[in-house]
Protein backbone atom coordinates (compact mmCIF):
# COMPACT_ATOMS: atom_id res chain seq x y z
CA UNK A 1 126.04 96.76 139.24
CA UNK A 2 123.91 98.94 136.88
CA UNK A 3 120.53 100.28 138.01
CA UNK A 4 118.30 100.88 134.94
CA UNK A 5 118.17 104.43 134.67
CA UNK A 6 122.12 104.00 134.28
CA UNK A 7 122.00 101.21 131.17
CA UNK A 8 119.09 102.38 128.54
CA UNK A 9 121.15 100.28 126.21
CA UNK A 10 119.89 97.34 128.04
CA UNK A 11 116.27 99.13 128.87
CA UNK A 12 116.15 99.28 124.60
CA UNK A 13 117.11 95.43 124.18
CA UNK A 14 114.84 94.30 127.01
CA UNK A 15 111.94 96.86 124.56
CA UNK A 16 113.30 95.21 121.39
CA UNK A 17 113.48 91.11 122.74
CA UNK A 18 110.02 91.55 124.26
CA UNK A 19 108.52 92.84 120.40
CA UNK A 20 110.45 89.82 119.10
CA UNK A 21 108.93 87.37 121.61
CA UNK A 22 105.60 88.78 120.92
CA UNK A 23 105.87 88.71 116.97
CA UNK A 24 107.46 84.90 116.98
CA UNK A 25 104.20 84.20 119.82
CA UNK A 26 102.00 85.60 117.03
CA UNK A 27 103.48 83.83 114.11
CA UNK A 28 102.87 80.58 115.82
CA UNK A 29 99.86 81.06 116.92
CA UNK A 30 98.48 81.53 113.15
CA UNK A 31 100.71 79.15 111.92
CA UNK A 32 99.46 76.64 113.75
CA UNK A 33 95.56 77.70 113.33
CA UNK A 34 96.47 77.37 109.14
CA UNK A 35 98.50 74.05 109.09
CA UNK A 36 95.81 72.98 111.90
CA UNK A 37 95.03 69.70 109.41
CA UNK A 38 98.13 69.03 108.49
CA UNK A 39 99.99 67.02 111.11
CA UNK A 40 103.30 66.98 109.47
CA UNK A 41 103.91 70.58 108.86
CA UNK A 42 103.22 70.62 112.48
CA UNK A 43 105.53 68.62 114.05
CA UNK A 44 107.93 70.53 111.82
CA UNK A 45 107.04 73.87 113.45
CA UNK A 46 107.88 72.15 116.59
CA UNK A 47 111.09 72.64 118.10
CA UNK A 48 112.76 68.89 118.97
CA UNK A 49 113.06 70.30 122.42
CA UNK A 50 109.38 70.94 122.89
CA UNK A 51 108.71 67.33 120.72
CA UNK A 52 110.94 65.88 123.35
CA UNK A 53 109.16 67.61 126.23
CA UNK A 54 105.84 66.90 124.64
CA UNK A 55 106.60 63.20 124.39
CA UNK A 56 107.85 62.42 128.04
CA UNK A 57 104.77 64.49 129.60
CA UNK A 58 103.05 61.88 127.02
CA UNK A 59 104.37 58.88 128.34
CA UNK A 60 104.35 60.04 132.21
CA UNK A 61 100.43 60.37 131.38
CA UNK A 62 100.34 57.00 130.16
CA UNK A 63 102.81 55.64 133.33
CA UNK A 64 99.71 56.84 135.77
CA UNK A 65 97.39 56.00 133.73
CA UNK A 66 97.25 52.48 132.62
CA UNK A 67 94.89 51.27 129.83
């Protein structure tokens, strides 16, 4: 098993992913603020796993919660 000071290959990917994840984290954050009224390009910046996710926490809520 590698320690880190022994793989700074994988030190510079871990550097590089976590600039990714923070530039994609930005982009959709603003995206989402611009297309804020527009409820269709939103559900298209969705992923279908988060729609999915989204919609069962949806209908658990309702489940409970009875009108």
């Amino acid at each position: 098993m590698l320690g880190r000071a022994a793989s700074p290959q994988i030190d510079l990917r871990n550097r590089v992913m976590t600039l990714i994840n923070e530039r994609c984290q930005q982009i959709d954050k603003v995206s989402h603020y611009v297309f804020r009224h527009h409820p269709e390009v939103l559900r298209q910046l969705q992923s279908a796993y988060i729609r999915r996710k989204s919609l069962a926490a949806r209908r658990r809520k309702l489940a409970e919660n009875p009108a």
